[in-house]
Protein backbone atom coordinates (compact mmCIF):
# COMPACT_ATOMS: atom_id res chain seq x y z
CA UNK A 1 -92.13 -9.74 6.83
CA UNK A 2 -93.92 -7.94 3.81
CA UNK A 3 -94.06 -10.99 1.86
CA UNK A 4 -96.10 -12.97 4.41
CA UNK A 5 -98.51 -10.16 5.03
CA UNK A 6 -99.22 -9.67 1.31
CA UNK A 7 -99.45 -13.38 0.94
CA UNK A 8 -101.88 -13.06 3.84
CA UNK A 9 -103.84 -10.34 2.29
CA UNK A 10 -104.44 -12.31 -0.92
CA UNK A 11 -105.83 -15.11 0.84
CA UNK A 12 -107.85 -13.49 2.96
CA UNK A 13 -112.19 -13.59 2.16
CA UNK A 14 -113.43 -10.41 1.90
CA UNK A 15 -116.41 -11.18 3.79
CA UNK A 16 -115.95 -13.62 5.97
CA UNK A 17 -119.12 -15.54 7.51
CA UNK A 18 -119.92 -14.71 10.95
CA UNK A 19 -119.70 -17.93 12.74
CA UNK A 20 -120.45 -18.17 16.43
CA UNK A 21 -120.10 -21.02 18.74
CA UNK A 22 -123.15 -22.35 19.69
CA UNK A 23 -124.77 -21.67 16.77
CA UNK A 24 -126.08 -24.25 14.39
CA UNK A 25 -124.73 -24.03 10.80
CA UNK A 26 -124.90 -25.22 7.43
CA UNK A 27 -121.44 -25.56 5.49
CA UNK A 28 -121.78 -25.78 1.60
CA UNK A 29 -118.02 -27.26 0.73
CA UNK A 30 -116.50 -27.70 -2.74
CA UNK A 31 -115.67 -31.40 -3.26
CA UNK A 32 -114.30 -32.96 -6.78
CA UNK A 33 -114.19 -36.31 -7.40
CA UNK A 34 -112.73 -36.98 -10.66
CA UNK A 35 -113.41 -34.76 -13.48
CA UNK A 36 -116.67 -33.52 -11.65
CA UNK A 37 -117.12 -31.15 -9.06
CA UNK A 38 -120.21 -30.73 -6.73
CA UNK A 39 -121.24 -28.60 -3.91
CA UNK A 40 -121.72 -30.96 -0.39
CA UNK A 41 -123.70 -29.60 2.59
CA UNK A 42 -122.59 -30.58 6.34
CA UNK A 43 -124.97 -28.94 8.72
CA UNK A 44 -124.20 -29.57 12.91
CA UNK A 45 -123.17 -27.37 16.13
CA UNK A 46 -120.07 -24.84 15.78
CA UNK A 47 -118.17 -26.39 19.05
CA UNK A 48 -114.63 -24.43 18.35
CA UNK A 49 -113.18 -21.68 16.61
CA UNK A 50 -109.02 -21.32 16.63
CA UNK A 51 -106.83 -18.74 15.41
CA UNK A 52 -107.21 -15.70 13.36
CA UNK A 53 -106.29 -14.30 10.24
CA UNK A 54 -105.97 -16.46 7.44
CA UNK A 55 -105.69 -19.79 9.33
CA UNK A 56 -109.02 -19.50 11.12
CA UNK A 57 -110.62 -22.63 11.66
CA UNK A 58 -113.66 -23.67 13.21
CA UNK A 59 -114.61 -27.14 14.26
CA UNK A 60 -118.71 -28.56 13.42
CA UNK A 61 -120.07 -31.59 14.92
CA UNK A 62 -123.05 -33.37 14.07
CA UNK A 63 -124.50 -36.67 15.32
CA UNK A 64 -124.48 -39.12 11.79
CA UNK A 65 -125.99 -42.62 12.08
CA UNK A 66 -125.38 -42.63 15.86
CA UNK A 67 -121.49 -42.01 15.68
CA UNK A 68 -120.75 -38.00 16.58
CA UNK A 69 -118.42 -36.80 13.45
CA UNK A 70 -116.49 -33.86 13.66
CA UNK A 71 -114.94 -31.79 10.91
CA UNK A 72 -112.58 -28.43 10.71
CA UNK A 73 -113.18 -26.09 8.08
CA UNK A 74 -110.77 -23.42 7.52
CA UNK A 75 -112.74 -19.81 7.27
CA UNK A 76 -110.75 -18.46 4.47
CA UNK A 77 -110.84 -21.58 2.15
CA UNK A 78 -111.88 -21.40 -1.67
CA UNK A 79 -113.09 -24.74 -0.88
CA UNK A 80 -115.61 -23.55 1.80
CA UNK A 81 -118.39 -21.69 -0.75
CA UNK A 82 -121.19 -20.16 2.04
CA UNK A 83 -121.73 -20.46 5.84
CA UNK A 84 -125.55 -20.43 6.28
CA UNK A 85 -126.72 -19.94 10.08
CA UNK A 86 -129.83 -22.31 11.15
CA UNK A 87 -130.42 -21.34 14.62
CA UNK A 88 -127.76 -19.43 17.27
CA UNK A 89 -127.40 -20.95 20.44
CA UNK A 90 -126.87 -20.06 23.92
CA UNK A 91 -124.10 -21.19 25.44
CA UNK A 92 -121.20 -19.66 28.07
CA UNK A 93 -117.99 -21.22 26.88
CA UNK A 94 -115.60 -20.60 23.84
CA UNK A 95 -115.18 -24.06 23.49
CA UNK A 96 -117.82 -27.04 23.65
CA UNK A 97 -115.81 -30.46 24.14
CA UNK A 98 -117.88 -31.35 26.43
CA UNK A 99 -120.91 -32.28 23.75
CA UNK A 100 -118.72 -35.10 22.74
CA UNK A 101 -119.45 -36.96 26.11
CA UNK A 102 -123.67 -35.87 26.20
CA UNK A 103 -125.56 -37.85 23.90
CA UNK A 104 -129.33 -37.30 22.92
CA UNK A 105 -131.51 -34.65 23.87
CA UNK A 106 -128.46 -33.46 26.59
CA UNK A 107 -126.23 -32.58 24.06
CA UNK A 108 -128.52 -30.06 22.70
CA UNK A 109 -127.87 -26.32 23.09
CA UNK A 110 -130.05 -24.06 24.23
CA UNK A 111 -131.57 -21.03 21.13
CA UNK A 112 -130.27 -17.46 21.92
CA UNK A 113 -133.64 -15.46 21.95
């Protein structure tokens, strides 16, 4: 059981980003392609976070050309360079699904004041 939780420990950010749902955010992510590596931004709505410790994940969805694309980004990845926060929202659940039915102006969410 020691093993695991030093594995854990190593993996672990120091400083995680504070991610809430609701909130709109802007993902940097490490992506290589070849040789090359480059920094990619995905910006859209936090509409789940699962688990805790080092296999946090939280899910972002953003509307791209008219099709709604989701991604999962692990908190603790190396991949996963900065978190920026655009705008918090307002919302009363833990977990939106129910954006992927709204489209438009109805699947907005509402700015936390």
């Amino acid at each position: 059981m020691n093993l695991i939780d030093t594995l854990n420990a190593q993996n672990v950010k120091n400083e995680a980003p504070v991610i809430e749902i609701g909130s709109t955010v802007r993902v940097h992510i490490k992506v290589k392609e070849g040789s090359k590596e480059r920094i990619q931004v995905f910006e859209g709505t936090v509409i789940a976070k699962k688990n805790g410790g080092v296999s946090e994940t939280f899910t972002v969805r953003r509307i791209s050309y008219g099709v709604g694309v989701e991604k999962v980004f692990p908190v603790h990845s190396p991949n996963v360079v900065k978190v920026e926060t655009v705008r918090r929202g307002k919302v009363r659940r833990a977990k939106l699904y129910y954006l992927r039915d709204r489209v438009g102006k109805a699947a907005k969410v509402r700015e936390k004041l």
